[in-house]
C-alpha atoms as a PDB file:
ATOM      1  CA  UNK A   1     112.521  81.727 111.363  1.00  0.00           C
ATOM      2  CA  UNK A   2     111.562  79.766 108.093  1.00  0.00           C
ATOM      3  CA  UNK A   3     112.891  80.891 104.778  1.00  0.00           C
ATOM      4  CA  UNK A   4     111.972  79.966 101.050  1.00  0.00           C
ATOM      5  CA  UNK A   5     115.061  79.193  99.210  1.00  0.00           C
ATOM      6  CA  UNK A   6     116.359  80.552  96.396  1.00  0.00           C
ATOM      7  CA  UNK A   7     117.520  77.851  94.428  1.00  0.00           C
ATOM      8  CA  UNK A   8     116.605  76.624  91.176  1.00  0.00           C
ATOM      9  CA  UNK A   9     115.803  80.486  90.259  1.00  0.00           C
ATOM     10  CA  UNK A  10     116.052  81.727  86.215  1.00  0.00           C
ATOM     11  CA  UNK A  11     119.211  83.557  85.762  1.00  0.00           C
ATOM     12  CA  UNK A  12     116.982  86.354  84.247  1.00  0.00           C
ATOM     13  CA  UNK A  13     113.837  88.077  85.092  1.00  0.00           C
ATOM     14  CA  UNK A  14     111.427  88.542  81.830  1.00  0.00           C
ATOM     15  CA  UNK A  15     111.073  91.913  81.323  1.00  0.00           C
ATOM     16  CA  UNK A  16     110.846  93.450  77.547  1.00  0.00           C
ATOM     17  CA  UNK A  17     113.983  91.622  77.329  1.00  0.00           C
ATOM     18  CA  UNK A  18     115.695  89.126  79.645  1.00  0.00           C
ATOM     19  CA  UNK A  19     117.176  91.346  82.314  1.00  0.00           C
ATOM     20  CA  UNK A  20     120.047  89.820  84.620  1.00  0.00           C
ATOM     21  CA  UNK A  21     119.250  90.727  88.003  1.00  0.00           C
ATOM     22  CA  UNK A  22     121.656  90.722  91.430  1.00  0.00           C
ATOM     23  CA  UNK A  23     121.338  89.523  94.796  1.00  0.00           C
ATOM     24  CA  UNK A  24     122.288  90.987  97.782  1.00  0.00           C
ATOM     25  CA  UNK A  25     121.810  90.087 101.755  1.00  0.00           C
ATOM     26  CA  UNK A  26     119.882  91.784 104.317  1.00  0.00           C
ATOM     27  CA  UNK A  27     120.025  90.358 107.633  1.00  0.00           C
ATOM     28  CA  UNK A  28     120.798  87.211 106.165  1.00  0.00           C
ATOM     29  CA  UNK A  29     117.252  87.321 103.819  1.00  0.00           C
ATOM     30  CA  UNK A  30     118.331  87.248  99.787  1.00  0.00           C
ATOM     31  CA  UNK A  31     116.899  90.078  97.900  1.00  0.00           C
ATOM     32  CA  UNK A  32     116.758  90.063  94.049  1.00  0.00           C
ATOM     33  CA  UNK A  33     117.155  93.661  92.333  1.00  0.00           C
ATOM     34  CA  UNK A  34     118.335  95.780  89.272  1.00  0.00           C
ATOM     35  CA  UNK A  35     120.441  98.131  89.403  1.00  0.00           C
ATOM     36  CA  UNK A  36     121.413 100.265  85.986  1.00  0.00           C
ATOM     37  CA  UNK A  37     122.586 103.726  84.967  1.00  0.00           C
ATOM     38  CA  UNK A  38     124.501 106.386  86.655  1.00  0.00           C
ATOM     39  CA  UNK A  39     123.512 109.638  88.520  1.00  0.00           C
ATOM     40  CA  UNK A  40     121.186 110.394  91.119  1.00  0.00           C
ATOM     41  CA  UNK A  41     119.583 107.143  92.948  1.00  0.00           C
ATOM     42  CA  UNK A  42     116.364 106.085  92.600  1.00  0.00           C
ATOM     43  CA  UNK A  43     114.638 103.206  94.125  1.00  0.00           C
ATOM     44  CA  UNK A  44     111.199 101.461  92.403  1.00  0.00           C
ATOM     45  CA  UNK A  45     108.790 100.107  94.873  1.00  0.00           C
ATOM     46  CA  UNK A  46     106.225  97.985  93.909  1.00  0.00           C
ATOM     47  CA  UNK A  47     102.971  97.016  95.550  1.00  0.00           C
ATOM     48  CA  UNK A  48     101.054  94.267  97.283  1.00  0.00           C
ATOM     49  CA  UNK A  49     101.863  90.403  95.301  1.00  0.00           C
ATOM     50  CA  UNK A  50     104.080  92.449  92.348  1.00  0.00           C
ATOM     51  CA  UNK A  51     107.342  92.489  91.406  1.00  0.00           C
ATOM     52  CA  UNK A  52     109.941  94.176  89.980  1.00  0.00           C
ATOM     53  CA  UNK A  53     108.601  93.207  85.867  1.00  0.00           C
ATOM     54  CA  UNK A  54     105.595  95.968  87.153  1.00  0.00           C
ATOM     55  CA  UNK A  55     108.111  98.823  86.082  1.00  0.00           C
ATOM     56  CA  UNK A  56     109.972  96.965  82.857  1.00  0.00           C
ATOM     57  CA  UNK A  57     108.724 100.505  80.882  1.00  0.00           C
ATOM     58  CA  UNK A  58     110.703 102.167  83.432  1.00  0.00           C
ATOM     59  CA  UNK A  59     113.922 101.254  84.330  1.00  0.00           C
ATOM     60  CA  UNK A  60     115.966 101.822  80.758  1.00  0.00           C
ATOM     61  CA  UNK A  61     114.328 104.856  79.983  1.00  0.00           C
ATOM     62  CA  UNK A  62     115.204 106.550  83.980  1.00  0.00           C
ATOM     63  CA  UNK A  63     118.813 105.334  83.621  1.00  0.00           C
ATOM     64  CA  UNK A  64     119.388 107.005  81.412  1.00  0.00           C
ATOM     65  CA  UNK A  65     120.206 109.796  83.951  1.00  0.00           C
ATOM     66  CA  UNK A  66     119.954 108.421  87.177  1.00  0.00           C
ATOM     67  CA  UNK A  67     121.008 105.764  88.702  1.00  0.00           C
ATOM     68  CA  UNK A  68     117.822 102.722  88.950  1.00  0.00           C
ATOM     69  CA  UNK A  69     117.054 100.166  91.754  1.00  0.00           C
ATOM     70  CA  UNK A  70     114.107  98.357  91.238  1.00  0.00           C
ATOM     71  CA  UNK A  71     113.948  95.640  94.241  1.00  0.00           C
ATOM     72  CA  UNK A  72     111.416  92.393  94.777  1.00  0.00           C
ATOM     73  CA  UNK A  73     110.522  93.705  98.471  1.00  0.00           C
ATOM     74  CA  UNK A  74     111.362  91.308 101.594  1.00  0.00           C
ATOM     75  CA  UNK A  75     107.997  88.458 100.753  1.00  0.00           C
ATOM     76  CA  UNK A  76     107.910  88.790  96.981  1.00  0.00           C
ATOM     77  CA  UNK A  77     108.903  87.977  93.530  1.00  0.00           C
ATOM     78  CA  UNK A  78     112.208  86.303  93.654  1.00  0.00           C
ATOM     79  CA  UNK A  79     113.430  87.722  97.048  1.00  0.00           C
ATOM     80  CA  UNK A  80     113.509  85.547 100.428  1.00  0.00           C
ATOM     81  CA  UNK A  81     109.881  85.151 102.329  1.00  0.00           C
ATOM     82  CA  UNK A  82     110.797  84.500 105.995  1.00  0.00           C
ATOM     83  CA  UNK A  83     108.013  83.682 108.366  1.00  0.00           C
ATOM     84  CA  UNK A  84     107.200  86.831 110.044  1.00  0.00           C
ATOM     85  CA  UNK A  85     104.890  89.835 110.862  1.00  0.00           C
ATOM     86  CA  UNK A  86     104.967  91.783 107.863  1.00  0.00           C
ATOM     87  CA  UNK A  87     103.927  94.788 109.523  1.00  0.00           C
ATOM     88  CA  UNK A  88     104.721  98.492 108.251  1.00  0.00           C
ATOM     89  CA  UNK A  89     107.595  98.566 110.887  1.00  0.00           C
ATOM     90  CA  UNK A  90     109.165  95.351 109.684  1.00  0.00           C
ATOM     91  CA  UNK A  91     109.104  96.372 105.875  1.00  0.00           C
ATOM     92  CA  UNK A  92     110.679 100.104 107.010  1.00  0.00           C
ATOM     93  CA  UNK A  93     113.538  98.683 108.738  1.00  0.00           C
ATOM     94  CA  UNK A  94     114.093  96.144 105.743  1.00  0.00           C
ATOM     95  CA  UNK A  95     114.067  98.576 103.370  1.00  0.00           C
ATOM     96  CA  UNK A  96     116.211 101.218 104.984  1.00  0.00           C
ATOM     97  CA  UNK A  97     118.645  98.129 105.678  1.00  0.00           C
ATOM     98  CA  UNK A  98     118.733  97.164 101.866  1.00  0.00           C
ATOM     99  CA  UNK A  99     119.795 101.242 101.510  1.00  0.00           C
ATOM    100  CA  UNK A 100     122.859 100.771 103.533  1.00  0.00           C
ATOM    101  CA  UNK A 101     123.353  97.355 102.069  1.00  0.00           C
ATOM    102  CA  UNK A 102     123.536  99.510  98.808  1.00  0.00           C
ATOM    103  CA  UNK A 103     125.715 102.197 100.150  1.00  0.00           C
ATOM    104  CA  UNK A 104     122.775 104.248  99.329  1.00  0.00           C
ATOM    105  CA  UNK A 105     122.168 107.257 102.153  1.00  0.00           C
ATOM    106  CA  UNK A 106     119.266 109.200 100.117  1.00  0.00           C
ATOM    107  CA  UNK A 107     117.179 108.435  96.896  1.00  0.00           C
ATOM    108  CA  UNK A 108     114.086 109.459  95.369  1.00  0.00           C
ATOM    109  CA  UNK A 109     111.658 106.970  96.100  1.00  0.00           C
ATOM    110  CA  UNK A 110     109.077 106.237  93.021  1.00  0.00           C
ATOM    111  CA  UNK A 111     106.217 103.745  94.208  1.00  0.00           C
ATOM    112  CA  UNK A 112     103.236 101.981  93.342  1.00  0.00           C
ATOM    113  CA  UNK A 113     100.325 101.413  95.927  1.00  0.00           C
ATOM    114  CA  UNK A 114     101.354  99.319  99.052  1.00  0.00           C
ATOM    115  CA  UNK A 115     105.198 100.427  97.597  1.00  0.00           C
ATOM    116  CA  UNK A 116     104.304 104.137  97.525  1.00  0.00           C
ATOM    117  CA  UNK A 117     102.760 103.143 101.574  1.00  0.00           C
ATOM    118  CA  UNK A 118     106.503 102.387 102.024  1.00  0.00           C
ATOM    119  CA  UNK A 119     107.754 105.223 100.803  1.00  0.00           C
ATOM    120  CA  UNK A 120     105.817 107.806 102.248  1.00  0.00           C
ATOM    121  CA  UNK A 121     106.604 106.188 106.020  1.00  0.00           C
ATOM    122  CA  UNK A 122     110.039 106.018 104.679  1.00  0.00           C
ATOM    123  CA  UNK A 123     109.850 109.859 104.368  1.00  0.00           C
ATOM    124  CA  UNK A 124     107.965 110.653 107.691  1.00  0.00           C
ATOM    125  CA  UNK A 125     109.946 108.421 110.041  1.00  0.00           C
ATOM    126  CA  UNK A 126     113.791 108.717 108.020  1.00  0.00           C
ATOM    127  CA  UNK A 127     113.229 112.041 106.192  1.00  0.00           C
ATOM    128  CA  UNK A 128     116.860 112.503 105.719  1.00  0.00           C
ATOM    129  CA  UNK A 129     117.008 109.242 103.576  1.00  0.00           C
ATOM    130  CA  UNK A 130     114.131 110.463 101.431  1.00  0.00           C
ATOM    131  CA  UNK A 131     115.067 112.888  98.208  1.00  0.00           C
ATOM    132  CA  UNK A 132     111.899 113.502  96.639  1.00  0.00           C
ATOM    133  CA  UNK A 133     108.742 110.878  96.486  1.00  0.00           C
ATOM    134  CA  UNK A 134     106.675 109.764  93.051  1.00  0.00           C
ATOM    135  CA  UNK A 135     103.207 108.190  94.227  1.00  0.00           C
ATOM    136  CA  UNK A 136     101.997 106.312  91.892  1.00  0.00           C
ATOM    137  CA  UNK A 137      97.725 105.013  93.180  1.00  0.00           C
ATOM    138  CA  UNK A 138      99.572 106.051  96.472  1.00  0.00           C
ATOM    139  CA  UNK A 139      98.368 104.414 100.049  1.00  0.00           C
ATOM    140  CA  UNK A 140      95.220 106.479 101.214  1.00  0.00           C
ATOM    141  CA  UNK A 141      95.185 107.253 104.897  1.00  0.00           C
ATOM    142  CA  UNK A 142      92.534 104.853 105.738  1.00  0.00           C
ATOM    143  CA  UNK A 143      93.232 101.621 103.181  1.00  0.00           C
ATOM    144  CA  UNK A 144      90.063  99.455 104.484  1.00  0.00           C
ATOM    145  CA  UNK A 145      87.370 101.976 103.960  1.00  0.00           C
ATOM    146  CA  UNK A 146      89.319 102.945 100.197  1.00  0.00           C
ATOM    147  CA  UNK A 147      89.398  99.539  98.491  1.00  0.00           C
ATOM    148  CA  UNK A 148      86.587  99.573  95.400  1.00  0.00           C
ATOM    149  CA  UNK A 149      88.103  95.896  94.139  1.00  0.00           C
ATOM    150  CA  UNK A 150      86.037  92.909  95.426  1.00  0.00           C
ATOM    151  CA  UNK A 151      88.949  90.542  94.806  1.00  0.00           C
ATOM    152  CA  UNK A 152      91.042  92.607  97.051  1.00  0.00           C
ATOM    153  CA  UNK A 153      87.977  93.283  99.341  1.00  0.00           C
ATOM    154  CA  UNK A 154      87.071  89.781  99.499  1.00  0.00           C
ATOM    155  CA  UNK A 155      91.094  88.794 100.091  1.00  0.00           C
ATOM    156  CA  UNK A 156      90.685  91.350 103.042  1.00  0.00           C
ATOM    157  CA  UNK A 157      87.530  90.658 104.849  1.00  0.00           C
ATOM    158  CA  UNK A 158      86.830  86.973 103.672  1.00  0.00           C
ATOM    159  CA  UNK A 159      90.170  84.705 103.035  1.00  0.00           C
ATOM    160  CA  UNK A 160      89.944  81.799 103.609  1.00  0.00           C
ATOM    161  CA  UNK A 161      92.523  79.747 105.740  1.00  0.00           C
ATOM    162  CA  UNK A 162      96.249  79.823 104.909  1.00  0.00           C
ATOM    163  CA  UNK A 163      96.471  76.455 103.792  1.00  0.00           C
ATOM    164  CA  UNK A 164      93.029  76.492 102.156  1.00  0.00           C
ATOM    165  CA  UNK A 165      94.042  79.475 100.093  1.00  0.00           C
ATOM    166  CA  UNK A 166      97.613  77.691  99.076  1.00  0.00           C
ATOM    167  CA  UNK A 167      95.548  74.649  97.679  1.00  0.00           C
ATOM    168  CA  UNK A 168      93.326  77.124  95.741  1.00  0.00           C
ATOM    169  CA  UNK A 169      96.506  79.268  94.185  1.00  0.00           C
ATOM    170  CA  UNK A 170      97.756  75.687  93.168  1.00  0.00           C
ATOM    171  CA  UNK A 171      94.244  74.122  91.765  1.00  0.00           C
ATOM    172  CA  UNK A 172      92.916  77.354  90.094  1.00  0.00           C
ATOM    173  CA  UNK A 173      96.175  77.991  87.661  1.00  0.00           C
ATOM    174  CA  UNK A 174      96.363  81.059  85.617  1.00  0.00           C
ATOM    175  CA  UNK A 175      92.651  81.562  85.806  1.00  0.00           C
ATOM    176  CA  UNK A 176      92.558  83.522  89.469  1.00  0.00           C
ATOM    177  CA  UNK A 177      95.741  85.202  87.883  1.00  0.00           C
ATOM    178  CA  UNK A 178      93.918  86.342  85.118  1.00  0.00           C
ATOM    179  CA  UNK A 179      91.030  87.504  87.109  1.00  0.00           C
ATOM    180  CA  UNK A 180      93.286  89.336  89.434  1.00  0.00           C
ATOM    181  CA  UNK A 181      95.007  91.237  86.725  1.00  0.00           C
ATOM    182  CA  UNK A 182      91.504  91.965  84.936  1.00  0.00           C
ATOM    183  CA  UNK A 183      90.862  94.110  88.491  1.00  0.00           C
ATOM    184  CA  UNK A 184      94.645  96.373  88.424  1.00  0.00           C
ATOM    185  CA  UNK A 185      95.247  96.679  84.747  1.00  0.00           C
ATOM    186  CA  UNK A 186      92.178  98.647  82.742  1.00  0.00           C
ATOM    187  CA  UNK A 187      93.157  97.716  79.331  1.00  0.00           C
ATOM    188  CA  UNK A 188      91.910  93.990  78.997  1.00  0.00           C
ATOM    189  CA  UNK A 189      93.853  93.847  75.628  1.00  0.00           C
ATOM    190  CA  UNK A 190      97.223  94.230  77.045  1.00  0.00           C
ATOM    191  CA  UNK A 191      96.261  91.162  79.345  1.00  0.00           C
ATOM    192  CA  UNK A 192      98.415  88.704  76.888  1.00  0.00           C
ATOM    193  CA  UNK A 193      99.129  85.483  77.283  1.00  0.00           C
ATOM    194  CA  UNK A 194     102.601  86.380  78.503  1.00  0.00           C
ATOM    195  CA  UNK A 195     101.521  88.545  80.831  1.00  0.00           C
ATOM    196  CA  UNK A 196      99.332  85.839  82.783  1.00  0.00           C
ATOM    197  CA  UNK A 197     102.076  83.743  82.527  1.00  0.00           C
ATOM    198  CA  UNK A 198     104.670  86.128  83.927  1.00  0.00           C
ATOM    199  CA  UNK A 199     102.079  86.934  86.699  1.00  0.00           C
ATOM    200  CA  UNK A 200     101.535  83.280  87.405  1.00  0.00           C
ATOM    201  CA  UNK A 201     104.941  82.076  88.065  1.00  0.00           C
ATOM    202  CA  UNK A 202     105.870  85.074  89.861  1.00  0.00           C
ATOM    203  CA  UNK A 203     102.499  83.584  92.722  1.00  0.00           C
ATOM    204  CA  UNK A 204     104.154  80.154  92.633  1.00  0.00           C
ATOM    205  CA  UNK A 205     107.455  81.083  93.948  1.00  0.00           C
ATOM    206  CA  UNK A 206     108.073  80.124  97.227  1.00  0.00           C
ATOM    207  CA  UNK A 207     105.641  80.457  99.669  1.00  0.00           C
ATOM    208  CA  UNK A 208     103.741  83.568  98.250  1.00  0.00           C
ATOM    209  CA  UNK A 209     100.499  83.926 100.083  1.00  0.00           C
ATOM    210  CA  UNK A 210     101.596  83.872 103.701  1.00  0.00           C
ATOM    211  CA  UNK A 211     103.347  87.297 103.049  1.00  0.00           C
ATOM    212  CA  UNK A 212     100.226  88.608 101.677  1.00  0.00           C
ATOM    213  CA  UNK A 213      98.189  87.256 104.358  1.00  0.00           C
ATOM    214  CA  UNK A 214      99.991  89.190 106.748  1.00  0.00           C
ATOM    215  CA  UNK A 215     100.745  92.274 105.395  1.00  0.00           C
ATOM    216  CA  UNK A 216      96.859  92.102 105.006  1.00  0.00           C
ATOM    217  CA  UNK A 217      96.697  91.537 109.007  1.00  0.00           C
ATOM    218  CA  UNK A 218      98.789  94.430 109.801  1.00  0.00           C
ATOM    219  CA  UNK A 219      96.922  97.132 107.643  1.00  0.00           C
ATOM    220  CA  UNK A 220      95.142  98.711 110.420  1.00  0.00           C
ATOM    221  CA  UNK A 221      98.950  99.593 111.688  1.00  0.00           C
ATOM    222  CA  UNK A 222      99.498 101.697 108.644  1.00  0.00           C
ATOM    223  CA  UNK A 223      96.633 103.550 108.867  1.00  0.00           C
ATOM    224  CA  UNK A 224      97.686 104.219 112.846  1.00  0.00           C
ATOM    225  CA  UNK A 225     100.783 104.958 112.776  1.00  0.00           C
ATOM    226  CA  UNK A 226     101.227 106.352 109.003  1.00  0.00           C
ATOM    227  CA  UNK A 227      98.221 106.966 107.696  1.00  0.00           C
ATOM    228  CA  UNK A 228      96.825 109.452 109.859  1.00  0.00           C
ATOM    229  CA  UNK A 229     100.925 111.204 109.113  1.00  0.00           C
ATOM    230  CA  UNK A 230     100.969 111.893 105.636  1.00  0.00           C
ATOM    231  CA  UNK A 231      99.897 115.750 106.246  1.00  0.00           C
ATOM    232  CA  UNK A 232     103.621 115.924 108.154  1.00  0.00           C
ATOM    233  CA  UNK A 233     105.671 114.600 104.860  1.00  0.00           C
ATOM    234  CA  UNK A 234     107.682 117.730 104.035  1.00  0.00           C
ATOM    235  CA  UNK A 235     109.343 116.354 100.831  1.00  0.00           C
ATOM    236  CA  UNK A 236     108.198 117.286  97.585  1.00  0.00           C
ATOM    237  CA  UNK A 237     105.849 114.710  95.698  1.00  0.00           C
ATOM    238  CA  UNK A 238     104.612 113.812  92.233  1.00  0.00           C
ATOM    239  CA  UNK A 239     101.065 111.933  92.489  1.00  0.00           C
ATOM    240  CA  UNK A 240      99.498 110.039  89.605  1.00  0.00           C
ATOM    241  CA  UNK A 241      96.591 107.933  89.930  1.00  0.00           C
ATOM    242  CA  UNK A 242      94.949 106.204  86.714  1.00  0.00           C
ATOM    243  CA  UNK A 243      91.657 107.849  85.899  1.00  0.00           C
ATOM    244  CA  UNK A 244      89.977 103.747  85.762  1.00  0.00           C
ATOM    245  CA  UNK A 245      91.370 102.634  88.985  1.00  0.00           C
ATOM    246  CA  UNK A 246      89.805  99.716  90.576  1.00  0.00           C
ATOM    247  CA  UNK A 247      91.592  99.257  93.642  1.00  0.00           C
ATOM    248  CA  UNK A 248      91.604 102.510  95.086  1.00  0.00           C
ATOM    249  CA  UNK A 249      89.405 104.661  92.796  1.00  0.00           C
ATOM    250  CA  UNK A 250      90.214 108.079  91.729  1.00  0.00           C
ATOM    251  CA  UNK A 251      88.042 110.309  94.542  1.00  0.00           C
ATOM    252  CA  UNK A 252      90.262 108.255  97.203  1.00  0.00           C
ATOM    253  CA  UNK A 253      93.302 109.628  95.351  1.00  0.00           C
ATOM    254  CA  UNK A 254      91.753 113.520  95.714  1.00  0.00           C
ATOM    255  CA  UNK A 255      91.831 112.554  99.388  1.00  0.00           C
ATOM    256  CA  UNK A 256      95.410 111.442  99.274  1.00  0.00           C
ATOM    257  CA  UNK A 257      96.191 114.741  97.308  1.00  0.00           C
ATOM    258  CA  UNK A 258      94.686 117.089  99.412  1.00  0.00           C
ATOM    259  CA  UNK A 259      96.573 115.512 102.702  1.00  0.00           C
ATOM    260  CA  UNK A 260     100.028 116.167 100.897  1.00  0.00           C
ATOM    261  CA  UNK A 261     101.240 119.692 101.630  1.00  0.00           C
ATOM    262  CA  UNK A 262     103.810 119.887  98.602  1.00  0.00           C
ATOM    263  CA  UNK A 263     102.029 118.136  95.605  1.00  0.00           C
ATOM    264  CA  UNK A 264     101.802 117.722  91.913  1.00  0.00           C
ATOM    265  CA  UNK A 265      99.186 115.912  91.609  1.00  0.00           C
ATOM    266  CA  UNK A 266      98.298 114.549  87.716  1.00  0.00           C
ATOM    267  CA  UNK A 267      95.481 112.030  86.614  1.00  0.00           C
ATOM    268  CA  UNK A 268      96.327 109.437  83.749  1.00  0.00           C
ATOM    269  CA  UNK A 269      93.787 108.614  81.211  1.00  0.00           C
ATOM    270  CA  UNK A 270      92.927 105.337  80.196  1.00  0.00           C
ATOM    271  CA  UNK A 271      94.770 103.587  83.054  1.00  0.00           C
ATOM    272  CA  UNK A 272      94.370 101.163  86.107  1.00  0.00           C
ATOM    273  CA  UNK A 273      95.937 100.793  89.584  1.00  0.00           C
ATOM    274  CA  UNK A 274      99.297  99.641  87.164  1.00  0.00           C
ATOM    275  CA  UNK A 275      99.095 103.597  85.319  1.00  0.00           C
ATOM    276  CA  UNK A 276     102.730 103.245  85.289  1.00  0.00           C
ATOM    277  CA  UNK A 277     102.734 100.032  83.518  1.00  0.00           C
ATOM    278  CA  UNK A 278     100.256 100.773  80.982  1.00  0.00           C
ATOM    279  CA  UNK A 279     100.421 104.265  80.698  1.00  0.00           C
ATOM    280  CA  UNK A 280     104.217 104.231  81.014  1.00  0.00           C
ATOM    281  CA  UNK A 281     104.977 107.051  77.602  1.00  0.00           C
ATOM    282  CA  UNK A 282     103.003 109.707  79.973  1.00  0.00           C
ATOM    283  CA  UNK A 283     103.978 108.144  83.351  1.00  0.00           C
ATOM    284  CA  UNK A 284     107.397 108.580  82.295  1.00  0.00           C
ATOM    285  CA  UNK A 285     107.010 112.518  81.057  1.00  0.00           C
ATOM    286  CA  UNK A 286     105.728 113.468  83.921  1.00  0.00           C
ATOM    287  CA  UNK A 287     108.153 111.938  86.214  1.00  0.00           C
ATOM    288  CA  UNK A 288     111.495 112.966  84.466  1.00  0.00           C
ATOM    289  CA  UNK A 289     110.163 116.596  84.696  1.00  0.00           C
ATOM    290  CA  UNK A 290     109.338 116.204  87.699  1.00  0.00           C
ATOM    291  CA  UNK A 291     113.064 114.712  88.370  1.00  0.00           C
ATOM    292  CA  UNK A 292     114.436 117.520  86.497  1.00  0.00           C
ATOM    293  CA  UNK A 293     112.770 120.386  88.408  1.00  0.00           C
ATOM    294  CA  UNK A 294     114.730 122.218  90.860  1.00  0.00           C
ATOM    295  CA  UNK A 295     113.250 121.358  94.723  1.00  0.00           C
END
């Protein structure tokens, strides 16, 4: 199996400030993470092409009393991107692997569209590993019919070939990146420079789309062998969803909502598919009393 190397990585990852990050192993694939504060784990899972600068308002203000891992999953950001099938199976096993790796045998798992699709199969096929789950634009049951984005729509039924689409990321520059963050983040003013630039670099690492182009290829396995699940996920769970989301708008998180039997289910105003991101003073509120709440 092929691999994308490491090397020549920053010794930081640009967050508010310039955060050192670690890397550990996991059957032999490098994975970059934080890991910060004391107390009861928690692991931040981010979603389809992010990274782990999607929960920078996060991670100093949860440390604070719990223990925070915030990983770039098995295909993204700074971690390893072997040549495989990314299906749902294949991401579960990796991620309950990077657990032990961690010496970590149950967490609450907080996560972000395709990452919040991890954690709920995390919690329906290792329930014992799985604490308490924050869903945050959570995977719907049935992702194809739920998408509203035409970038993502068009990346699903219309991409073009693999090594068509690489030419493309390379030609088009920050401009596709721009456009791509115009469609998860509502606020087009906190679209800075920075931000594009941040994005960009984290879609030139490595070889970023062929990842994507499979976990795109296996979605119809989520919805088979997860998706039509999520009624059996016994934990307790905190679900936001921006009220302005484009990728999987707000009625398709009242579906999700009503198929989870123990809920708290909150809307957050003026906020994208990223609510945690750019909503992160309310985001927050809500999830260290939900943290704080006896189960």
């Amino acid at each position: 199996m092929g691999c994308s190397s490491l090397r020549a990585l920053p010794s930081g990852i640009e967050l508010i400030q310039r955060v050192p990050y670690q890397i550990t192993r996991v059957n032999t694939h490098r994975i970059a993470y934080l890991d910060v504060g004391q107390g009861p784990p928690l692991i931040l899972i981010h979603g389809f092409g992010g990274s782990m600068w999607q929960w920078e308002h996060q991670y100093s203000v949860l440390a604070h009393t719990h223990r925070v891992i915030i990983l770039d999953l098995l295909g993204s950001g700074l971690s390893d991107k072997p040549e495989a099938a990314y299906t749902p199976k294949y991401l579960l096993e990796f991620f309950r692997e990077f657990m032990d790796t961690l010496n970590i045998p149950r967490a609450t798992l907080v996560g972000n569209s395709m990452g919040a699709g991890l954690a709920m199969a995390m919690a329906l096929d290792y329930p014992e590993r799985v604490e308490r789950l924050v869903l945050i634009s959570g995977f719907p049951a049935q992702v194809e019919n739920s998408i509203a984005s035409p970038h993502y729509q068009s990346f699903l039924y219309h991409r073009p070939p693999l090594w068509l689409a690489k030419l493309g990321n390379w030609m088009a520059g920050k401009r596709t990146t721009e456009h791509i963050l115009k469609e998860i983040i509502y606020n087009p003013a906190l679209i800075s420079p920075t931000i594009i630039d941040r994005s960009f670099h984290n879609r030139q690492r490595g070889d970023f789309l062929a990842p994507l182009y499979s976990l795109m290829d296996n979605i119809k396995t989520w919805e088979g062998q997860y998706g039509n699940r999520l009624q059996k996920i016994s934990h307790q769970v905190l679900l936001l969803w921006g009220e302005h989301d484009r990728v999987f708008p707000l009625k398709v998180g009242e579906r999700v909502k009503d198929q989870l039997p123990h809920v708290e289910w909150h809307v957050i105003p003026e906020a994208g598919h990223l609510a945690q991101w750019e909503a992160p003073t309310i985001v927050n509120q809500y999830i260290l009393s939900f943290l704080e709440r006896k189960s």
